[in-house]
C-alpha atoms as a PDB file:
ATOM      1  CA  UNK A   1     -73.915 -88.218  21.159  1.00  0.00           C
ATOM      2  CA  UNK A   2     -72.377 -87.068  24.517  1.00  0.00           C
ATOM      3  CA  UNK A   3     -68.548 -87.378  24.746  1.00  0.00           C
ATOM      4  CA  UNK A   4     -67.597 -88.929  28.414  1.00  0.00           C
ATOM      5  CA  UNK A   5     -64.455 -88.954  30.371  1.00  0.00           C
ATOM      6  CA  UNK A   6     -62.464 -92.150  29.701  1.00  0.00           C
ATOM      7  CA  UNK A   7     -61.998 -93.779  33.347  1.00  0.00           C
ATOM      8  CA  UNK A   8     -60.471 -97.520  34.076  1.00  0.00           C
ATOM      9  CA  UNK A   9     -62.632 -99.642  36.625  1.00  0.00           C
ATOM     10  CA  UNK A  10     -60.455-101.991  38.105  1.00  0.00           C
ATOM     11  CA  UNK A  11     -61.267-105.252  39.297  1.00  0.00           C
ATOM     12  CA  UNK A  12     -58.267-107.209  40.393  1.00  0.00           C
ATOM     13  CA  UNK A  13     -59.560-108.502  43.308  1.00  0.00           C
ATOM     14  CA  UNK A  14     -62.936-109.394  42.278  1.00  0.00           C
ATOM     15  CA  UNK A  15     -61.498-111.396  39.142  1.00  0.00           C
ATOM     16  CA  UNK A  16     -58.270-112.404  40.665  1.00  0.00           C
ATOM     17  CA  UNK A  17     -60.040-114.209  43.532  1.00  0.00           C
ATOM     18  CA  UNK A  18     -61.211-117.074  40.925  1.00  0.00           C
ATOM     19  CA  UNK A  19     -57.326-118.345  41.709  1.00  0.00           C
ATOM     20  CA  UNK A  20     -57.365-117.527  45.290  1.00  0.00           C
ATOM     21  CA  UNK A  21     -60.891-118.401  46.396  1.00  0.00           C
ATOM     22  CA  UNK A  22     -61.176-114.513  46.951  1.00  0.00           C
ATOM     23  CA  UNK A  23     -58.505-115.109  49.754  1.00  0.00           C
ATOM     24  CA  UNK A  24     -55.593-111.819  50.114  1.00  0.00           C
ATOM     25  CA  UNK A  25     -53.502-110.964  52.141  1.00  0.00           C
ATOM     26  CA  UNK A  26     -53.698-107.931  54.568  1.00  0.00           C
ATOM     27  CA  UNK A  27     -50.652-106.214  53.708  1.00  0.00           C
ATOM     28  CA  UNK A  28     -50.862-107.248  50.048  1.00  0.00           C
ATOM     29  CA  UNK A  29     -54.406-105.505  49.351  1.00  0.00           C
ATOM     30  CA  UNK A  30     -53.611-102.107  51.548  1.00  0.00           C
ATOM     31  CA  UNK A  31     -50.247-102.046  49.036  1.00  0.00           C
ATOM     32  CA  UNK A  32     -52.805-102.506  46.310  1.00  0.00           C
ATOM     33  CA  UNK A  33     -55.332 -99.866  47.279  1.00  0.00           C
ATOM     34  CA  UNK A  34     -52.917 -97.249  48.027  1.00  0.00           C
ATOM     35  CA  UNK A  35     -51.207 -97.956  44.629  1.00  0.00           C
ATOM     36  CA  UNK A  36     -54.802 -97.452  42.748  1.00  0.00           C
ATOM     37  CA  UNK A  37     -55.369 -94.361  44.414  1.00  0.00           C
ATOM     38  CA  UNK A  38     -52.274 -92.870  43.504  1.00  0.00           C
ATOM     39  CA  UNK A  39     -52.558 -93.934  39.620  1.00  0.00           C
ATOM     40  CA  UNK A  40     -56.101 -92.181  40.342  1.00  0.00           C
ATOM     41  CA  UNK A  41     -58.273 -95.004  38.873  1.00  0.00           C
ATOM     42  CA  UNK A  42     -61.545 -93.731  39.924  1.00  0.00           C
ATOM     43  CA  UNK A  43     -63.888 -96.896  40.276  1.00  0.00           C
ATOM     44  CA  UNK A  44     -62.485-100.359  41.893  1.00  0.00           C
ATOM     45  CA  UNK A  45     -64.538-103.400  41.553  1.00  0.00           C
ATOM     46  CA  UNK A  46     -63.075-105.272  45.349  1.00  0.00           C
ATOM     47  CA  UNK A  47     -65.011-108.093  44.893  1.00  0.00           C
ATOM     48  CA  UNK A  48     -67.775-110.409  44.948  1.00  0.00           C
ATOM     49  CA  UNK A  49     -71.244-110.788  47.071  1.00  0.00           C
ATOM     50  CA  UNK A  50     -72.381-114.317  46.686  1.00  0.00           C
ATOM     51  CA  UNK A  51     -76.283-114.727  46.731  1.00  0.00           C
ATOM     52  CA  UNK A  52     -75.917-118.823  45.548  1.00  0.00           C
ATOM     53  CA  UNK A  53     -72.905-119.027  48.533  1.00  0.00           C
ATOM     54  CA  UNK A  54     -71.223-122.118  48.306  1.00  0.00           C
ATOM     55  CA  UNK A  55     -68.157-123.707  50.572  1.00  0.00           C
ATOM     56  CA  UNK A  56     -65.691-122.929  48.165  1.00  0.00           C
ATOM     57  CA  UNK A  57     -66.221-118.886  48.605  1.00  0.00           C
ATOM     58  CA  UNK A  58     -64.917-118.405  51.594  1.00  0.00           C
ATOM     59  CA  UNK A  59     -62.937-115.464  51.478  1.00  0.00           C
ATOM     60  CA  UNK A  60     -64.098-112.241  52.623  1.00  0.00           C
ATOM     61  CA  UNK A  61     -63.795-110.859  49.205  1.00  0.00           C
ATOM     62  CA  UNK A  62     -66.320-113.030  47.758  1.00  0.00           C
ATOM     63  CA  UNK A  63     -69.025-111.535  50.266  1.00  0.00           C
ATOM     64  CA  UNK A  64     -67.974-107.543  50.567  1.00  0.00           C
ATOM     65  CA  UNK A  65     -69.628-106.078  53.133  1.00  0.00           C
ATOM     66  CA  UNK A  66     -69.830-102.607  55.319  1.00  0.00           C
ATOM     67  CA  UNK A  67     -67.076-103.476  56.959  1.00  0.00           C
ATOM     68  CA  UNK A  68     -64.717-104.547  54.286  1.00  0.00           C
ATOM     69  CA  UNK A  69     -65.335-101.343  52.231  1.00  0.00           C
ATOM     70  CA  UNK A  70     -65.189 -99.464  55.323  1.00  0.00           C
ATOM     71  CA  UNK A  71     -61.896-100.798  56.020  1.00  0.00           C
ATOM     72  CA  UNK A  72     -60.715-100.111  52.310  1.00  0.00           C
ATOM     73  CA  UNK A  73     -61.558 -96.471  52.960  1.00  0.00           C
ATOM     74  CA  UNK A  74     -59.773 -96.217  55.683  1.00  0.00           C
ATOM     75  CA  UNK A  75     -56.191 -97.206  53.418  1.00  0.00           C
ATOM     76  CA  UNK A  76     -56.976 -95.511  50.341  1.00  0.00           C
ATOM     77  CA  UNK A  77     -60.575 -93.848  49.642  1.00  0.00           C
ATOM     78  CA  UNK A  78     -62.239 -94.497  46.672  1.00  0.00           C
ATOM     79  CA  UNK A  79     -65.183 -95.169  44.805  1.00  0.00           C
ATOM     80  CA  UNK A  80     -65.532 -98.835  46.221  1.00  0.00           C
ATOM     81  CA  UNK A  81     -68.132-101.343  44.264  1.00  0.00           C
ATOM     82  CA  UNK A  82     -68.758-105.316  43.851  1.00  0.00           C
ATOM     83  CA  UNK A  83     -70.021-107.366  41.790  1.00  0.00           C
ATOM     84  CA  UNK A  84     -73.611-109.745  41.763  1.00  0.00           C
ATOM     85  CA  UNK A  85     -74.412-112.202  38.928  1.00  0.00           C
ATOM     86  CA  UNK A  86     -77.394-112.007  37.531  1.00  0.00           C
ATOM     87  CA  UNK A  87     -77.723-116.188  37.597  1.00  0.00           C
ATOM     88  CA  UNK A  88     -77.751-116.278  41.278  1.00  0.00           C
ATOM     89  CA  UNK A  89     -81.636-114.566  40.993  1.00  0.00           C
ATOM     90  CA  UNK A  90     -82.864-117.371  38.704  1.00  0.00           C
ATOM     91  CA  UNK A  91     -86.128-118.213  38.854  1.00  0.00           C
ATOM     92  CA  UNK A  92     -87.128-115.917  41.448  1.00  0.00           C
ATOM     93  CA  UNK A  93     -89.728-113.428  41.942  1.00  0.00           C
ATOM     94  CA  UNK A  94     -89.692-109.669  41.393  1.00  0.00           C
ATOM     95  CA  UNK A  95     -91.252-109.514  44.775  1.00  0.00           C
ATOM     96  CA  UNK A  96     -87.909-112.522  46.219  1.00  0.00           C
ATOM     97  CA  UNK A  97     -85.629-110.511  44.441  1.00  0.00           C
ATOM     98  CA  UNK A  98     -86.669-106.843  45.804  1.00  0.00           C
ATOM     99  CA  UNK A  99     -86.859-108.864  48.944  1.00  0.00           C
ATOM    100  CA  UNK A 100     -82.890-109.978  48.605  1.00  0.00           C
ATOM    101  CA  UNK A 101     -81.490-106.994  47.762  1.00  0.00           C
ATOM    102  CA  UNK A 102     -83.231-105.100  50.513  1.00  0.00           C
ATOM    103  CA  UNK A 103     -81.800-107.331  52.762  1.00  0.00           C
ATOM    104  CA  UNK A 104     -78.203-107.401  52.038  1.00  0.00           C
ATOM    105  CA  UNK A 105     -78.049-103.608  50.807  1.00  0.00           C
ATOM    106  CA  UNK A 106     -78.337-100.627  52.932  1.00  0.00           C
ATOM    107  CA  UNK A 107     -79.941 -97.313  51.626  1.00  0.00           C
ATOM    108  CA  UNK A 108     -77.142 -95.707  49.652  1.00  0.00           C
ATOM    109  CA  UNK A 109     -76.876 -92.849  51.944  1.00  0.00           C
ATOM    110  CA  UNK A 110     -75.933 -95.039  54.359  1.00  0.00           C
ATOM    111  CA  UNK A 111     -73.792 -96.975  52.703  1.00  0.00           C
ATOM    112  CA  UNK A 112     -70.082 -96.786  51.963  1.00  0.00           C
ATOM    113  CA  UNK A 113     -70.245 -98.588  48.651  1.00  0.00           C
ATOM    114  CA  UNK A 114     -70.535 -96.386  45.609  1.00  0.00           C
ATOM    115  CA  UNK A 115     -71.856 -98.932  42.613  1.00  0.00           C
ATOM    116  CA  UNK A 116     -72.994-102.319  42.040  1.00  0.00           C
ATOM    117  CA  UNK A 117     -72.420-104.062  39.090  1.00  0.00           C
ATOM    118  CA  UNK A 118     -74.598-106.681  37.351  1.00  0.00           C
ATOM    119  CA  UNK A 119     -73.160-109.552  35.332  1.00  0.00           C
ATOM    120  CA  UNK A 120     -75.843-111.108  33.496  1.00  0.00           C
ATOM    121  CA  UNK A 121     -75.946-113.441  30.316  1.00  0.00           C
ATOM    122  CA  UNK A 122     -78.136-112.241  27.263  1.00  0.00           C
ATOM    123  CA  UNK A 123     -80.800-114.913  28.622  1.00  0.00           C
ATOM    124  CA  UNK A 124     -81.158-113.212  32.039  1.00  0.00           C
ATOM    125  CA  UNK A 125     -82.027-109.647  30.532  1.00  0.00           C
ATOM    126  CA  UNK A 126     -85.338-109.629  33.000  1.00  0.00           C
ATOM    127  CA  UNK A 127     -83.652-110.468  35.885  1.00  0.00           C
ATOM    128  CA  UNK A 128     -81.070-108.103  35.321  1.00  0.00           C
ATOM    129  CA  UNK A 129     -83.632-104.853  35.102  1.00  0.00           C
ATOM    130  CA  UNK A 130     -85.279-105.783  38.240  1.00  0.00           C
ATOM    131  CA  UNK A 131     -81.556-106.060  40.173  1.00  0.00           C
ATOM    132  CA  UNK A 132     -81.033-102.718  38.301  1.00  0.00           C
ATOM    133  CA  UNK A 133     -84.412-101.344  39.224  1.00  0.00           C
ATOM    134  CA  UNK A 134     -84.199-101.905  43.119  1.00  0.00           C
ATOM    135  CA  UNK A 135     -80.322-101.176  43.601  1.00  0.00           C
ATOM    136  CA  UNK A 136     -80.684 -97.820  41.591  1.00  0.00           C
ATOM    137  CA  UNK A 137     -84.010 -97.431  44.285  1.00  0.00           C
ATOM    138  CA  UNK A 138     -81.639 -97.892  46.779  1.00  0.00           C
ATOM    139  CA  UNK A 139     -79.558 -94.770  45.269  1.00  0.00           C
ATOM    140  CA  UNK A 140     -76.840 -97.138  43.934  1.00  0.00           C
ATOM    141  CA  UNK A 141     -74.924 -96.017  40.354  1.00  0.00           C
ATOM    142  CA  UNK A 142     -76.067 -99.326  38.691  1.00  0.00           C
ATOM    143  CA  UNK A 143     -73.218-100.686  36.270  1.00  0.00           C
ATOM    144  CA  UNK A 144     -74.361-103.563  33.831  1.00  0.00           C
ATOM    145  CA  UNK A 145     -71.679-106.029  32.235  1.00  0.00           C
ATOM    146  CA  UNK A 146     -73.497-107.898  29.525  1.00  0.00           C
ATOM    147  CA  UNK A 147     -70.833-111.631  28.814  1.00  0.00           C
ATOM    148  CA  UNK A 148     -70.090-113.464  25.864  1.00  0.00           C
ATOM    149  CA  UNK A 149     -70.655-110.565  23.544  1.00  0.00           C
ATOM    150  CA  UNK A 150     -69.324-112.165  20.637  1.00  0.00           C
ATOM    151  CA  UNK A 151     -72.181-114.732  21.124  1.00  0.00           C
ATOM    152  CA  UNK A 152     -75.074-112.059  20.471  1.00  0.00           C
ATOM    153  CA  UNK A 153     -76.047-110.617  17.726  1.00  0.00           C
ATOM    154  CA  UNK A 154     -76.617-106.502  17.050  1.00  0.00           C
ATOM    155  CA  UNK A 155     -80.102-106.996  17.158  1.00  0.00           C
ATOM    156  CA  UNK A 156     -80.321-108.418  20.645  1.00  0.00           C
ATOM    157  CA  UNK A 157     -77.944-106.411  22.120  1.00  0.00           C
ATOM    158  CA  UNK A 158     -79.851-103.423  20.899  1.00  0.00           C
ATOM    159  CA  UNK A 159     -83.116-104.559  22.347  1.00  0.00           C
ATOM    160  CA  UNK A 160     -80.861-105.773  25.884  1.00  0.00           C
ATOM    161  CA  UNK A 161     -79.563-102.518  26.317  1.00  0.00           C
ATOM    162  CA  UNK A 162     -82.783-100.254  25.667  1.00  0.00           C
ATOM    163  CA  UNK A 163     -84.866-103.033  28.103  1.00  0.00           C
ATOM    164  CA  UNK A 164     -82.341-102.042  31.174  1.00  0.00           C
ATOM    165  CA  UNK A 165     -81.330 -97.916  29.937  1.00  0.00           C
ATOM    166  CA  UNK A 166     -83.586 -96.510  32.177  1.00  0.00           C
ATOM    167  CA  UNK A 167     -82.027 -98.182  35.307  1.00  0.00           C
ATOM    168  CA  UNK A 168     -78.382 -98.452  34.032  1.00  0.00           C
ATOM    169  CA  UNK A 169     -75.572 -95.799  34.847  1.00  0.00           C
ATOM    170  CA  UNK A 170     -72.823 -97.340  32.555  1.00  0.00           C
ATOM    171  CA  UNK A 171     -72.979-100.410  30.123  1.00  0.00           C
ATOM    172  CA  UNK A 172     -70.242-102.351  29.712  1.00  0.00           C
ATOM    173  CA  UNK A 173     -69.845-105.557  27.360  1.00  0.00           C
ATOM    174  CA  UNK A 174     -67.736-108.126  28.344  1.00  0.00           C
ATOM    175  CA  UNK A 175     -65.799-110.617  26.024  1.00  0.00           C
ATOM    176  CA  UNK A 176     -65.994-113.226  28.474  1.00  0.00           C
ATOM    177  CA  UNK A 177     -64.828-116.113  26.135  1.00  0.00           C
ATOM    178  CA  UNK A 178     -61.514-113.696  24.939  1.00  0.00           C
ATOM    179  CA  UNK A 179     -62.410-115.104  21.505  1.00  0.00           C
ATOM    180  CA  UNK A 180     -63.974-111.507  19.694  1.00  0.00           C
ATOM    181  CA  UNK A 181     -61.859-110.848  16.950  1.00  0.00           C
ATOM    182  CA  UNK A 182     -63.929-110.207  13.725  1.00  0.00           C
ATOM    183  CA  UNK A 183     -63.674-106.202  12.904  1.00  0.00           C
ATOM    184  CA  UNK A 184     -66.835-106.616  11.364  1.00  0.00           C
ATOM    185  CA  UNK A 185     -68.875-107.705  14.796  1.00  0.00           C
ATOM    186  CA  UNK A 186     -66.087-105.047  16.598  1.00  0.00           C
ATOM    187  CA  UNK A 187     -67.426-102.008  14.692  1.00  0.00           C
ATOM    188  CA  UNK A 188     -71.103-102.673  14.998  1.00  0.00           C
ATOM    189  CA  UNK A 189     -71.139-103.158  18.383  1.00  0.00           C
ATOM    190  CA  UNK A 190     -68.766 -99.888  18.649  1.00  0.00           C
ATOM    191  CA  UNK A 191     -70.956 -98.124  16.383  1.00  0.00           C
ATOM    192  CA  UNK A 192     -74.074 -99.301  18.551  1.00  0.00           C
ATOM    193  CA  UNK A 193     -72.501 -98.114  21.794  1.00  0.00           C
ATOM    194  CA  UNK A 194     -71.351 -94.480  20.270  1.00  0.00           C
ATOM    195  CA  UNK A 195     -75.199 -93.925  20.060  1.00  0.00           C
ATOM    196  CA  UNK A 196     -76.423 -94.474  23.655  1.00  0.00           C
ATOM    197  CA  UNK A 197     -76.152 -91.555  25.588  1.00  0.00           C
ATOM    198  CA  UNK A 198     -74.435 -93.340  28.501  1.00  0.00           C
ATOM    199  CA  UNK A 199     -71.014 -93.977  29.228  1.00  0.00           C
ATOM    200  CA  UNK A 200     -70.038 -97.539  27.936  1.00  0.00           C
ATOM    201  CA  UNK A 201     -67.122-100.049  28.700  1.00  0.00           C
ATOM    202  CA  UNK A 202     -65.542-102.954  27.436  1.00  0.00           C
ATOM    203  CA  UNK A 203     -64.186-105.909  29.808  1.00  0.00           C
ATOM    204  CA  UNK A 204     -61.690-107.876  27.822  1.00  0.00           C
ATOM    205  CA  UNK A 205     -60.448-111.233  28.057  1.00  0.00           C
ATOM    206  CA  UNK A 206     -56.699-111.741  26.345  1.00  0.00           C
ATOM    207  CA  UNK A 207     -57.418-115.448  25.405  1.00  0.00           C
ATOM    208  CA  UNK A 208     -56.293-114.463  21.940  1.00  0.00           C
ATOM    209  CA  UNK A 209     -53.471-111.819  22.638  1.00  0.00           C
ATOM    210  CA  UNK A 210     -56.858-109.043  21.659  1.00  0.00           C
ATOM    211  CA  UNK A 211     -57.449-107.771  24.699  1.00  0.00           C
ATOM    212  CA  UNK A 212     -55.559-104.641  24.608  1.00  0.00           C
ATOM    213  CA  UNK A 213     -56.388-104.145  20.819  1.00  0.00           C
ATOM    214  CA  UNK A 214     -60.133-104.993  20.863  1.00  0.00           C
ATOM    215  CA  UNK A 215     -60.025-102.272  24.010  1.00  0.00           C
ATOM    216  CA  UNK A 216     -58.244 -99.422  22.021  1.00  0.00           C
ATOM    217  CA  UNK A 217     -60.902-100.107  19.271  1.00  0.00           C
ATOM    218  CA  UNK A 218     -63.605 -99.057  21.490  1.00  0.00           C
END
């Protein structure tokens, strides 16, 4: 097993906008960018893009674009990333969904965005390796944030995670529900994870006051 650095991805923005319909203000987010550069987090997570865009999501942080991360760069530089959901893709083509993210996502060499990453549900594994597939073509590091992981069982989550390795740069699970607390599940899933020879992550949710401990276990 490799040993990795331990790094924080932070996603304030992206997660915080579910209160503020992904609405900030100016001087509030350069404050924030500056202040995560200086505590030298090394990944930040500014927001959404939208492929299912709906009226609610209007602020510019639900749909991150060139410009936004440009801007962002030009405050604090960083390693600057969003997030897609994997439901958005649903019932589409491989050929639609190669289609979509060619559209909305330069080449990385031209880009200014450093990583995408992919929240899917255990049911959307497939759709979730083709968005892997075609943003890692497009020279993106490819994060994947598998939800509800105290839903799934070892077994699935073994055969999730080997379906997608090839195209995945770092694997996080996500308890999305804040509701894992049986050490039992905890330690197989950490023992799982200690075997892939990627770097791994856990999202937490503090639903249960766990967050913090549940992360520390991993």
């Amino acid at each position: 097993m490799k040993q990795f650095k331990k790094n924080i991805l932070d996603c304030t923005l992206r997660d915080g906008g579910y209160y503020t319909n992904w609405t900030f203000g100016k001087k509030l987010v350069e404050k924030y960018l500056k202040t995560i550069k200086k505590s030298k987090i090394k990944y930040v997570e500014i927001g959404f893009k939208f492929f299912n865009k709906k009226k609610e999501y209007s602020g510019v942080f639900a749909n991150v674009n060139e410009d936004l991360i440009e801007w962002a760069n030009s405050i604090a530089k960083n390693n600057y990333g969003l997030m897609i959901n994997a439901s958005d893709f649903k019932n589409l083509s491989e050929s639609n969904i190669k289609q979509k993210i060619n559209k909305e996502f330069k080449n990385r060499k031209y880009s200014n965005l450093t990583f995408v990453r992919i929240a899917s549900h255990i049911s959307e594994a497939k759709i979730a390796r083709v968005l892997a597939k075609y943003l890692k073509k497009l020279g993106y590091k490819v994060f994947v944030n598998l939800m509800q992981i105290s839903t799934i069982e070892i077994n699935i989550l073994k055969k999730y995670y080997y379906d997608i390795e090839k195209y995945c740069d770092i694997f996080y699970v996500a308890d999305s529900l804040g509701s894992l607390k049986d050490k039992k599940q905890i330690f197989k899933i950490c023992n799982f994870l200690k075997t892939i020879n990627k770097p791994f992550g856990i999202h937490a949710h503090d639903n249960r006051g766990l967050a913090l401990k549940n992360t520390l276990l991993f």
